[in-house]
C-alpha atoms as a PDB file:
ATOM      1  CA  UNK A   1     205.665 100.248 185.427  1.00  0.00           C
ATOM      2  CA  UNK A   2     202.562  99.512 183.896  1.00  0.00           C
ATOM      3  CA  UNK A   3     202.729  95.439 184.466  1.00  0.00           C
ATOM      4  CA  UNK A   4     202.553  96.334 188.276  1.00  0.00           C
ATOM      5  CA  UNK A   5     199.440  98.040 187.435  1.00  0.00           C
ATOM      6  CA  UNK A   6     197.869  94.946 186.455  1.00  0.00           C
ATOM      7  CA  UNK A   7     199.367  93.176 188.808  1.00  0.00           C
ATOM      8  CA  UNK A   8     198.145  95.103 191.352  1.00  0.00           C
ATOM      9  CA  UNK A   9     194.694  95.318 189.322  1.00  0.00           C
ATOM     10  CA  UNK A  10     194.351  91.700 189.136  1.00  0.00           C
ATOM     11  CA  UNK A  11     195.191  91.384 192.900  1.00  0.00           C
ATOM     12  CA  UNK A  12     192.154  94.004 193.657  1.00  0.00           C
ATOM     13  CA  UNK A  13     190.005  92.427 191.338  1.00  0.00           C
ATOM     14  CA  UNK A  14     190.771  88.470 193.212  1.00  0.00           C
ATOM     15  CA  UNK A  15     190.611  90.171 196.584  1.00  0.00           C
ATOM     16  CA  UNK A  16     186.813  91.938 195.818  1.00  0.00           C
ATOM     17  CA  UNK A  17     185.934  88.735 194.100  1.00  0.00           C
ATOM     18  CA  UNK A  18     186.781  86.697 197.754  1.00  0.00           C
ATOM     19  CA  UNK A  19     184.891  88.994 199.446  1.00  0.00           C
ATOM     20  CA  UNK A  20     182.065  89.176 197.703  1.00  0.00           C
ATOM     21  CA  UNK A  21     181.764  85.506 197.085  1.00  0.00           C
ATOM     22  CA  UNK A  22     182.591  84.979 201.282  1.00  0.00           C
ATOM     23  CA  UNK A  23     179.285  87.720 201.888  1.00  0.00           C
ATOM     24  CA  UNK A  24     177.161  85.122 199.478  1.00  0.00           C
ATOM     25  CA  UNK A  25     178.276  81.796 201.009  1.00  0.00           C
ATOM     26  CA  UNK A  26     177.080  83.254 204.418  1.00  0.00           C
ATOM     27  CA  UNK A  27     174.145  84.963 203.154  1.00  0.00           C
ATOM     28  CA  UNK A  28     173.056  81.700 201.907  1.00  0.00           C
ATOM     29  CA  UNK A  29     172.976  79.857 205.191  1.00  0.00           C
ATOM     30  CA  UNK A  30     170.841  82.879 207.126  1.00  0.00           C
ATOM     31  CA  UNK A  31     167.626  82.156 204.988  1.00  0.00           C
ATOM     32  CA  UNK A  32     166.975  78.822 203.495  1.00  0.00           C
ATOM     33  CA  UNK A  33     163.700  79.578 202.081  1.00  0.00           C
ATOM     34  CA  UNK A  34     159.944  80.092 202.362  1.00  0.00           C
ATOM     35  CA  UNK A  35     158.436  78.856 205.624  1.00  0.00           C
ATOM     36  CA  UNK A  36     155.336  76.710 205.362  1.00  0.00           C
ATOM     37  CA  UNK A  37     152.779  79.665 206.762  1.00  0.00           C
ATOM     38  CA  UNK A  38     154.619  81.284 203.612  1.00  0.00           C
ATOM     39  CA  UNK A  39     153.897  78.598 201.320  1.00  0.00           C
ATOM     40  CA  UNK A  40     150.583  78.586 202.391  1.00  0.00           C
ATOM     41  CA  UNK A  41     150.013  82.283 202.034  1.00  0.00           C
ATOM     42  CA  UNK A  42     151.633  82.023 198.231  1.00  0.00           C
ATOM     43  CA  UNK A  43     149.564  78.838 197.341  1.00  0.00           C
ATOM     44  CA  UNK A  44     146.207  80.401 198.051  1.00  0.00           C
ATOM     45  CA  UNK A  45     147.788  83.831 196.379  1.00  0.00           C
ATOM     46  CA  UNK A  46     148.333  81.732 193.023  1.00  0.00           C
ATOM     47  CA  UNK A  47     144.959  79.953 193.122  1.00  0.00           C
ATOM     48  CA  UNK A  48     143.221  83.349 193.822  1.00  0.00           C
ATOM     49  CA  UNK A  49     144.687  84.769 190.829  1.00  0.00           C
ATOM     50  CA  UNK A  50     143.854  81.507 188.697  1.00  0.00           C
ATOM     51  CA  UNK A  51     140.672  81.765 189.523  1.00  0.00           C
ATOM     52  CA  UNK A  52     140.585  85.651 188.474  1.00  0.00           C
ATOM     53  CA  UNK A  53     142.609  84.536 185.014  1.00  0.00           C
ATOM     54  CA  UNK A  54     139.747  81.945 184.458  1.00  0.00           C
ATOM     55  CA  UNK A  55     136.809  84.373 184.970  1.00  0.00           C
ATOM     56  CA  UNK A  56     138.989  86.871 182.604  1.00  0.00           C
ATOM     57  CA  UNK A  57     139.039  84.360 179.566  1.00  0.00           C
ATOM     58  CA  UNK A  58     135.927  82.865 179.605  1.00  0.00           C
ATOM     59  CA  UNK A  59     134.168  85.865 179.588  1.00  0.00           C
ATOM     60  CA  UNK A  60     131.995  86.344 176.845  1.00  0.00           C
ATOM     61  CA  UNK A  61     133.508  89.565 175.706  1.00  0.00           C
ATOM     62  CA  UNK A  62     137.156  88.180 175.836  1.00  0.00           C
ATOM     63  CA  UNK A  63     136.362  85.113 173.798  1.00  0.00           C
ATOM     64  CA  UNK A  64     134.899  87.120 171.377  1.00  0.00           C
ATOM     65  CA  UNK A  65     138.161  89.053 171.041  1.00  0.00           C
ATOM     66  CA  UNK A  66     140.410  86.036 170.905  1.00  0.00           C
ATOM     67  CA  UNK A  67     138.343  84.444 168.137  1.00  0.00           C
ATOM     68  CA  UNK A  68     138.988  87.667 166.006  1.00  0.00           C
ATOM     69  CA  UNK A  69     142.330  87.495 166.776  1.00  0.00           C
ATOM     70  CA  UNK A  70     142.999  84.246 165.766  1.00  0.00           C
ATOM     71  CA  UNK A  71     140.657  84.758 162.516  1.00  0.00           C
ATOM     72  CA  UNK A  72     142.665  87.824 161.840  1.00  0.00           C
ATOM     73  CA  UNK A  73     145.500  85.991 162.035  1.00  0.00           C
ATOM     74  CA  UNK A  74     144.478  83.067 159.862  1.00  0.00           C
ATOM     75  CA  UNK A  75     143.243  85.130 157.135  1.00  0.00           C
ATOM     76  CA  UNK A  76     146.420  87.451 156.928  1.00  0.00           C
ATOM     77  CA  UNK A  77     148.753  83.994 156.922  1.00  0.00           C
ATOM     78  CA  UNK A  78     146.552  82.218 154.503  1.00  0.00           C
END
């Protein structure tokens, strides 16, 4: 009795794993990726926030907290 249970298990488990991998495969083929307007809207997206990073760290204020950091850090190793 209980070796057709995991038969029958194993057959559930190999059927939900065909179907799921059958709804991937075609998902796949629908979108292929990013179209080029979307390239161009995440290209300008990741130089706008470069720029902001930039402006962040060479701040005056943040330098002066990075420099204590890293002398913290120094003097606590050494």
């Amino acid at each position: 009795m209980a070796q057709a249970s995991v038969v029958r298990t194993r057959r559930d488990r190999s059927r939900w794993l065909r179907a799921r991998w059958a709804l991937l495969v075609a998902g796949a083929h629908r979108d292929r990726g990013m179209s080029t307007a979307e390239y161009a809207v995440g290209t300008i997206a990741a130089c706008a926030f470069a720029a902001l990073l930039f402006k962040v760290v060479t701040s005056s204020d943040v330098q002066q907290m990075i420099t204590s950091l890293i002398n913290r850090a120094l003097t606590v190793a050494g």
